[in-house]
PDB file of N, CA and C in Angstrom:
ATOM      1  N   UNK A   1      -3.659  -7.587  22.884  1.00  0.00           N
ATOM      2  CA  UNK A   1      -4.930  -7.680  22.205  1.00  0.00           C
ATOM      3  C   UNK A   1      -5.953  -8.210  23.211  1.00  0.00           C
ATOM      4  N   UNK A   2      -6.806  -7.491  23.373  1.00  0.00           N
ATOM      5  CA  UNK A   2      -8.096  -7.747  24.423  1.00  0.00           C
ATOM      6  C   UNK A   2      -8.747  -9.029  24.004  1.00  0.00           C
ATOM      7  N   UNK A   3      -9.536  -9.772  24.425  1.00  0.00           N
ATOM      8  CA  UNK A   3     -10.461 -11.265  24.240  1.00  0.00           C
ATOM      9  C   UNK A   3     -11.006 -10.748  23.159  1.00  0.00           C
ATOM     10  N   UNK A   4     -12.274  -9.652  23.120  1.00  0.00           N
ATOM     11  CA  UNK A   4     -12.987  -9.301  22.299  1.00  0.00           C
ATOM     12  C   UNK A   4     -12.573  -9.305  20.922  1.00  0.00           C
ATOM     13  N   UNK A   5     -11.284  -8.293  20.564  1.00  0.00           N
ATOM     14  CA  UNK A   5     -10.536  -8.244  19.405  1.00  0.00           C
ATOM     15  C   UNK A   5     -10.250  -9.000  19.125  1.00  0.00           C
ATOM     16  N   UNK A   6      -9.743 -10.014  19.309  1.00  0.00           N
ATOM     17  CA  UNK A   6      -8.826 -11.352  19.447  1.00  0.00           C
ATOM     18  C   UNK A   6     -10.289 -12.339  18.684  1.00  0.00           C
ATOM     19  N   UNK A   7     -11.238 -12.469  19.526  1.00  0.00           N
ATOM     20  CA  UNK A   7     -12.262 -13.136  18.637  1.00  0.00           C
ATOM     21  C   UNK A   7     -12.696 -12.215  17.521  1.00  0.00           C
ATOM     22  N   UNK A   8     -13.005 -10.632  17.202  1.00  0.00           N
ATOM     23  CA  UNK A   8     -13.731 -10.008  15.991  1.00  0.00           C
ATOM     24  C   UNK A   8     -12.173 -10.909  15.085  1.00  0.00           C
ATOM     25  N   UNK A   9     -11.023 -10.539  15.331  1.00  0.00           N
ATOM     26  CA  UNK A   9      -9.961 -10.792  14.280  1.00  0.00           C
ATOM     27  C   UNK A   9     -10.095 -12.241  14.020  1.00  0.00           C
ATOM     28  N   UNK A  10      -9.952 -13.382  15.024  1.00  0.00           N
ATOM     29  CA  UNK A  10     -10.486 -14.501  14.226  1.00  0.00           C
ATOM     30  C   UNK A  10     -11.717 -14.907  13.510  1.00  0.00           C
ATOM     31  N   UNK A  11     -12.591 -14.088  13.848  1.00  0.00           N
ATOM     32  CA  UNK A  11     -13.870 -14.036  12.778  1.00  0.00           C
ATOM     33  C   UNK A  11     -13.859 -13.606  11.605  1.00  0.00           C
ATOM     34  N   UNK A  12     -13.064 -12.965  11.352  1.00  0.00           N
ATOM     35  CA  UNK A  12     -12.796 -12.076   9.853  1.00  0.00           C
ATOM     36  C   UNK A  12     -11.362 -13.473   9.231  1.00  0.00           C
ATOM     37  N   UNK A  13     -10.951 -13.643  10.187  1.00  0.00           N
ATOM     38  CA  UNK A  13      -9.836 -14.215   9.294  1.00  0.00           C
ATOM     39  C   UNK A  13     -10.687 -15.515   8.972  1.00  0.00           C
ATOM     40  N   UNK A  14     -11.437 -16.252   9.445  1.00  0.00           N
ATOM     41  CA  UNK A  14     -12.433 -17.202   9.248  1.00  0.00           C
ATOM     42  C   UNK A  14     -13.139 -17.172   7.960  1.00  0.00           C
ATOM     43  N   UNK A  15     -13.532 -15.694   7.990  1.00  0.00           N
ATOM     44  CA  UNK A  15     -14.841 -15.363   7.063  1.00  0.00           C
ATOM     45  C   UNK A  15     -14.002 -15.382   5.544  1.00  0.00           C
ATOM     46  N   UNK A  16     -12.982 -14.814   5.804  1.00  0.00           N
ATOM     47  CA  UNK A  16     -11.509 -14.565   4.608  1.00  0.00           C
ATOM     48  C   UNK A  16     -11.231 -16.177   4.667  1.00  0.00           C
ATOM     49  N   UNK A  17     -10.826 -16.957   4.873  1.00  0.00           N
ATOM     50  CA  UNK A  17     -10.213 -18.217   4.639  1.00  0.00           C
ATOM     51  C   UNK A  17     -11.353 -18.785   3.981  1.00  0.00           C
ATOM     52  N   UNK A  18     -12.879 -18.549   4.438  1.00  0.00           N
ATOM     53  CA  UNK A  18     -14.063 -19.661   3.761  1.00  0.00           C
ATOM     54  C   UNK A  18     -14.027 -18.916   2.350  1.00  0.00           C
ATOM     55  N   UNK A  19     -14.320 -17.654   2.193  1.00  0.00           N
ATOM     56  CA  UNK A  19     -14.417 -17.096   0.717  1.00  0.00           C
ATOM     57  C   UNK A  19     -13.146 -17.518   0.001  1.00  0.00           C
ATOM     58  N   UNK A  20     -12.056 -18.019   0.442  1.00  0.00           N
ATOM     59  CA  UNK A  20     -11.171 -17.940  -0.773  1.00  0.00           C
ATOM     60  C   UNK A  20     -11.424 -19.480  -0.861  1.00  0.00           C
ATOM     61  N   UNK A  21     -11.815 -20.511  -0.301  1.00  0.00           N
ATOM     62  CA  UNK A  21     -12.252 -21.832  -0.293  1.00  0.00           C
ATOM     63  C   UNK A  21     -13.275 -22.284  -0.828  1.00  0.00           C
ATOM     64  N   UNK A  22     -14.410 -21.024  -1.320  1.00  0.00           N
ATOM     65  CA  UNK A  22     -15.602 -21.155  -1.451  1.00  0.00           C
ATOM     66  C   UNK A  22     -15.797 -20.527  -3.045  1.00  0.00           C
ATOM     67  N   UNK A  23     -14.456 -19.873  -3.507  1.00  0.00           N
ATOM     68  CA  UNK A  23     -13.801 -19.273  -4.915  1.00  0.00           C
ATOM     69  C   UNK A  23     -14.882 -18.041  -4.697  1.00  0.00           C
ATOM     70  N   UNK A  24     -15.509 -17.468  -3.821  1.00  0.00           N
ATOM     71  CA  UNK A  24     -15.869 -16.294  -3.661  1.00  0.00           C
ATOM     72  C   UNK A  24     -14.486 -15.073  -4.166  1.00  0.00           C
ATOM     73  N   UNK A  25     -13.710 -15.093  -3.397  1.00  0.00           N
ATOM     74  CA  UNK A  25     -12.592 -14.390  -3.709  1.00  0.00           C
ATOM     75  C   UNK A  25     -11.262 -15.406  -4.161  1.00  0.00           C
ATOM     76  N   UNK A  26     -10.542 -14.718  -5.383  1.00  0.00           N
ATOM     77  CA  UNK A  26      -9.410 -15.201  -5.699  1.00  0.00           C
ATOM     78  C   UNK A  26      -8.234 -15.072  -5.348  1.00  0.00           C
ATOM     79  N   UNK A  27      -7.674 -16.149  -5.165  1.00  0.00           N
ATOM     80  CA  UNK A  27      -6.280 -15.846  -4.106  1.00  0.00           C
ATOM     81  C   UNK A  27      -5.407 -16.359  -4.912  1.00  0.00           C
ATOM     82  N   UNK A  28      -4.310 -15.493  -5.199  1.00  0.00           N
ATOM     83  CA  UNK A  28      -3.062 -15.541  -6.055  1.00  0.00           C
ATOM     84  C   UNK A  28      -1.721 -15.444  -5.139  1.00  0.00           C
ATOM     85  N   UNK A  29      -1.155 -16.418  -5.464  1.00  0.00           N
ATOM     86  CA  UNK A  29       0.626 -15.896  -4.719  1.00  0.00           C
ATOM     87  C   UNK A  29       0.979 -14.956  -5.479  1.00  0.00           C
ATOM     88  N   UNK A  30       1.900 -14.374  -4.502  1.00  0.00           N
ATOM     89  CA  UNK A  30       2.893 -12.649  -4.752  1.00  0.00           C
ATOM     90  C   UNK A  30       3.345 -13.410  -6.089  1.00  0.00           C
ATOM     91  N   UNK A  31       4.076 -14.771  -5.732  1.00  0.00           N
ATOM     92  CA  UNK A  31       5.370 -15.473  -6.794  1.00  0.00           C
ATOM     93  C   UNK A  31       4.759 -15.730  -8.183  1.00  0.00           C
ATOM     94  N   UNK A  32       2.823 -15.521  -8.312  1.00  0.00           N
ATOM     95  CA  UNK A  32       2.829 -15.982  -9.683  1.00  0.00           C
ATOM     96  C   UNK A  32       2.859 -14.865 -10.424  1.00  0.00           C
ATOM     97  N   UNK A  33       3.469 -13.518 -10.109  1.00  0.00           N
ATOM     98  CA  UNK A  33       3.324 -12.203 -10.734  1.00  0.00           C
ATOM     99  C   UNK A  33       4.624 -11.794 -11.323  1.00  0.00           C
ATOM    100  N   UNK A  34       4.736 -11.469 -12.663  1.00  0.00           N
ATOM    101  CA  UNK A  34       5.804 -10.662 -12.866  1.00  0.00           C
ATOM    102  C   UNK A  34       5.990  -9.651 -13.877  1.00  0.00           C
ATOM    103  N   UNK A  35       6.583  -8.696 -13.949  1.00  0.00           N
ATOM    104  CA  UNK A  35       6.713  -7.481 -14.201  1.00  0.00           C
ATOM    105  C   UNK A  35       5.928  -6.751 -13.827  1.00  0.00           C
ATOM    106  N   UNK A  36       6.275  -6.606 -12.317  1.00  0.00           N
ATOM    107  CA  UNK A  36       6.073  -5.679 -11.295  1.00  0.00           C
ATOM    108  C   UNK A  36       6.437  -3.800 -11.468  1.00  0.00           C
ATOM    109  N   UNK A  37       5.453  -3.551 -11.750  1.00  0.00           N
ATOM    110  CA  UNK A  37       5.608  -2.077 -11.645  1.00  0.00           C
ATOM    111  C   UNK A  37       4.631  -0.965 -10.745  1.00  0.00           C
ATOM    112  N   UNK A  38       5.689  -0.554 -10.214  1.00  0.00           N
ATOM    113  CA  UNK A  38       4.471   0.773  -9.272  1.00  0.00           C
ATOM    114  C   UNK A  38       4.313   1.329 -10.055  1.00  0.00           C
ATOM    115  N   UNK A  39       2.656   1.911  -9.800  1.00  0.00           N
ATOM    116  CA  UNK A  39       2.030   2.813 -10.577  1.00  0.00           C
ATOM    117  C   UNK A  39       1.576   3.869  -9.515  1.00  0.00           C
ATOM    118  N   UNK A  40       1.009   3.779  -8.572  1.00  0.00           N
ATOM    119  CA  UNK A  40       0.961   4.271  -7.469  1.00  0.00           C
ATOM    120  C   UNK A  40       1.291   4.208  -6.225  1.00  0.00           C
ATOM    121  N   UNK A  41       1.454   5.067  -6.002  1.00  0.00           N
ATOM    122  CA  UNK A  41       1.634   5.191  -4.132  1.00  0.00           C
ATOM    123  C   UNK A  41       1.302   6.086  -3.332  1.00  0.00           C
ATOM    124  N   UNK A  42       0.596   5.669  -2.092  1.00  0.00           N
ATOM    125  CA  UNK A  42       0.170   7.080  -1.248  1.00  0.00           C
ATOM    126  C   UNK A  42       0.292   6.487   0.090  1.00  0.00           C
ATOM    127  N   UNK A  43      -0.302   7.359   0.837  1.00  0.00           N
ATOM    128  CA  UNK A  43      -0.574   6.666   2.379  1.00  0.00           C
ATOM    129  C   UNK A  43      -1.702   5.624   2.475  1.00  0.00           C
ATOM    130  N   UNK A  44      -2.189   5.129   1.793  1.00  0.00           N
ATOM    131  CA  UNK A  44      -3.088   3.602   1.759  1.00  0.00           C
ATOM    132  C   UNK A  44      -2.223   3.026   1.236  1.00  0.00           C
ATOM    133  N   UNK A  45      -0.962   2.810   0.813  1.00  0.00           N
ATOM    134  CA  UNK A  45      -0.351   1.849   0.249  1.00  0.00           C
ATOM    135  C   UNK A  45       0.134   1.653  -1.591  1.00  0.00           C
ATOM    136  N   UNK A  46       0.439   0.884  -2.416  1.00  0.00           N
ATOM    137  CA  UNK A  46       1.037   0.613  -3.560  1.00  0.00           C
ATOM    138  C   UNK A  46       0.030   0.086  -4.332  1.00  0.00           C
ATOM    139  N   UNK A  47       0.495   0.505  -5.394  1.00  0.00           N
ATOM    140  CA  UNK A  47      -0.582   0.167  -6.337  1.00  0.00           C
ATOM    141  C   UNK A  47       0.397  -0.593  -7.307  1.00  0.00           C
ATOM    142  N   UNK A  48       0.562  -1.958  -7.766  1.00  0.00           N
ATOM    143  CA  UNK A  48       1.047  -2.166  -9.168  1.00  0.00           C
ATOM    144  C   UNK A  48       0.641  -2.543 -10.048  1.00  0.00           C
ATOM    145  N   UNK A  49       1.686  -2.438 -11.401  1.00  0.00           N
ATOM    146  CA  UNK A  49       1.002  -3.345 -12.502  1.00  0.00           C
ATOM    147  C   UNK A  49       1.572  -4.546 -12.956  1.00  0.00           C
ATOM    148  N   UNK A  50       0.790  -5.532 -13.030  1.00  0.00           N
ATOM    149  CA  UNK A  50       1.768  -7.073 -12.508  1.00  0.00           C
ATOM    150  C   UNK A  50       1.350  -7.807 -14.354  1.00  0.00           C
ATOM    151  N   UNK A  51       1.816  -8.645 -14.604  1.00  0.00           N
ATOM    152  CA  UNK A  51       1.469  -9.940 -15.590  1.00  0.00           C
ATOM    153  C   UNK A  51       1.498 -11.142 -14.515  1.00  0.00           C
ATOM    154  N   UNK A  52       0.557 -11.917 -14.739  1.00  0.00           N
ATOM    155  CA  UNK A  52       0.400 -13.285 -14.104  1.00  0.00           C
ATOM    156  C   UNK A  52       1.261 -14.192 -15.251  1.00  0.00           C
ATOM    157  N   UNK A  53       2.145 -15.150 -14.536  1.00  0.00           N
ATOM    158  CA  UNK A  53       3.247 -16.037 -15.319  1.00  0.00           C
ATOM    159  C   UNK A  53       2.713 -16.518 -15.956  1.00  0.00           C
ATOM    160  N   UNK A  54       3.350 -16.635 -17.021  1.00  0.00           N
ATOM    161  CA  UNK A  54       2.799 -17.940 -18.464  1.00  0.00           C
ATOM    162  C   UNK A  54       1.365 -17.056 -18.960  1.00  0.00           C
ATOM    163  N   UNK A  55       1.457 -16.004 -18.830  1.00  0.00           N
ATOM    164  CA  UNK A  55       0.006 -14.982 -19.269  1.00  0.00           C
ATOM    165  C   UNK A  55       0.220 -13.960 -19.791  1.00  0.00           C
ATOM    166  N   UNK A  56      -0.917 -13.145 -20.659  1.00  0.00           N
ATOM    167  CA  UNK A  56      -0.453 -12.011 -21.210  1.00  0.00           C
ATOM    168  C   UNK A  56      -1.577 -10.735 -20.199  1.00  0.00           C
ATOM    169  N   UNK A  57      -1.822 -11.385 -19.081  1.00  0.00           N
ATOM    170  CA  UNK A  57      -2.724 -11.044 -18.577  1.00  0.00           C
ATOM    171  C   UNK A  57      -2.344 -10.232 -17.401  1.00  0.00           C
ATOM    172  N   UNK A  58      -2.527  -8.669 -17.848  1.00  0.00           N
ATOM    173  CA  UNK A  58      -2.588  -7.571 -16.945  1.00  0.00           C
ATOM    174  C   UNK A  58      -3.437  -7.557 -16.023  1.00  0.00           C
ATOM    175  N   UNK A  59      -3.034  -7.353 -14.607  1.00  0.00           N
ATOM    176  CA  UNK A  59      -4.231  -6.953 -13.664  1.00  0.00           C
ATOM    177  C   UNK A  59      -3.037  -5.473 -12.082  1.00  0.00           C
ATOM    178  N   UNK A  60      -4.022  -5.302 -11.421  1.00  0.00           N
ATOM    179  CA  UNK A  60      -3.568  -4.454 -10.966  1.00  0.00           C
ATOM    180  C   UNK A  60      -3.176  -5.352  -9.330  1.00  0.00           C
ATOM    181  N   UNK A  61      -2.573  -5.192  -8.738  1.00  0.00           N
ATOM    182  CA  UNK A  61      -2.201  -5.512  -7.587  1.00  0.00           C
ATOM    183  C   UNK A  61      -2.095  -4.731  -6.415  1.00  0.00           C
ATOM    184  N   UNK A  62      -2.978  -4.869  -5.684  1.00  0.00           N
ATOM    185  CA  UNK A  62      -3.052  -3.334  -4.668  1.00  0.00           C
ATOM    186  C   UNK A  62      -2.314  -4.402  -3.203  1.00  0.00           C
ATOM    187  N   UNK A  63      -1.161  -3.057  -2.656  1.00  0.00           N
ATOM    188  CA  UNK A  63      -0.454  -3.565  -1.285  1.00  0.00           C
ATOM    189  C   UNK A  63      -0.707  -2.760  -0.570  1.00  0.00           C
ATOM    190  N   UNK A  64      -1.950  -2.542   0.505  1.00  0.00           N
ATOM    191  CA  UNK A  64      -2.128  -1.693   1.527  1.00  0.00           C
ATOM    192  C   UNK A  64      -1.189  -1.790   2.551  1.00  0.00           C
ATOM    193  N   UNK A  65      -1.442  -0.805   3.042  1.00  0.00           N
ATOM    194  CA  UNK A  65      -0.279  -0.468   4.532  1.00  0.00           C
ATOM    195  C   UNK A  65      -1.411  -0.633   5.580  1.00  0.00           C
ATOM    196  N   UNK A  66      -0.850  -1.135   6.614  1.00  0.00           N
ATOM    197  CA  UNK A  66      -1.469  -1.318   7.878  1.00  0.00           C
ATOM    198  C   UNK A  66      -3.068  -1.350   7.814  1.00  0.00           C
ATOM    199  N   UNK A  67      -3.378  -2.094   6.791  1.00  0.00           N
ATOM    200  CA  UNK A  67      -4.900  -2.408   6.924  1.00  0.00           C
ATOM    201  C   UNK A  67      -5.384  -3.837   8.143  1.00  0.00           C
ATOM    202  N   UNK A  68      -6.046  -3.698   8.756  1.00  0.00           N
ATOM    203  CA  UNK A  68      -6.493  -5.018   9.546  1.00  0.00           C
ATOM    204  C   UNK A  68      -7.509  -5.738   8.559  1.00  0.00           C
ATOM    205  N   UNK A  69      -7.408  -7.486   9.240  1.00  0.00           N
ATOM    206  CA  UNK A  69      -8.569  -7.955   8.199  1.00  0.00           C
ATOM    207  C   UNK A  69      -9.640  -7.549   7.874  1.00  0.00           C
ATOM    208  N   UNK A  70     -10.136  -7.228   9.292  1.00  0.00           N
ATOM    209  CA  UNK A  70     -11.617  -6.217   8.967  1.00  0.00           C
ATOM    210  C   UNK A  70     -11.479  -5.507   7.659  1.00  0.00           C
ATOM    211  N   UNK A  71     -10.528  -4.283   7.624  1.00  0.00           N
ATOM    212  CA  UNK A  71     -10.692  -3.273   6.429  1.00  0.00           C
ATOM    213  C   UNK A  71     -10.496  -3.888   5.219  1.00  0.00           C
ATOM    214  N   UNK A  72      -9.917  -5.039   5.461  1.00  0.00           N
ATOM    215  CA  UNK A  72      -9.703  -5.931   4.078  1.00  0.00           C
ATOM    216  C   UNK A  72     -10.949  -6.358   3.202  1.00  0.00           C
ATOM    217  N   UNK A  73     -11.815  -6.917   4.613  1.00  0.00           N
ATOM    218  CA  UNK A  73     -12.351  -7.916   3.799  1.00  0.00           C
ATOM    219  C   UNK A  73     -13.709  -7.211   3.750  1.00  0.00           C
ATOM    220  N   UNK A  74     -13.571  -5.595   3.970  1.00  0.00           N
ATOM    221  CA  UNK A  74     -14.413  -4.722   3.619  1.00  0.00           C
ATOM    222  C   UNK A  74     -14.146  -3.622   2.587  1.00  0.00           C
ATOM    223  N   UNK A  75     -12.658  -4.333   1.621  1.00  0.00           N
ATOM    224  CA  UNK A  75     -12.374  -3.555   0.408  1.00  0.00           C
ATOM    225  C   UNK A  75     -12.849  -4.249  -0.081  1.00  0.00           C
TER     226      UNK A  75
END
């Protein structure tokens, strides 16, 4: 990894660590999810349908493949 990259990637992972600190974005562990089901899949990755524990609360859970933070934290 070149200097340049090496700093854009710690800038994004920066910018990602303040938003989830800042409750801009919500950050959930894998472990508070269950009944895990694929619903999709392609070459961007998995799509499931999860319940959050102790909840009746459906949400979708997307697992990209080989995204860098950049593309992340520009979904």
């Amino acid at each position: 990894m070149t200097e340049t990259t090496e700093k854009d990637s710690n800038t994004y992972i920066d910018w990602l660590e303040n938003a989830i600190s800042e409750n801009y974005i919500k950050y959930y562990d894998y472990a508070e999810f269950t009944n895990k089901e694929e619903i999709s899949n392609g070459s961007f990755g998995k799509v499931f349908r999860v319940n959050r524990k102790d909840s009746d609360t459906v949400m979708a859970l997307k697992y990209p493949f080989n995204l860098t933070i950049k593309e992340i934290v520009n979904e």
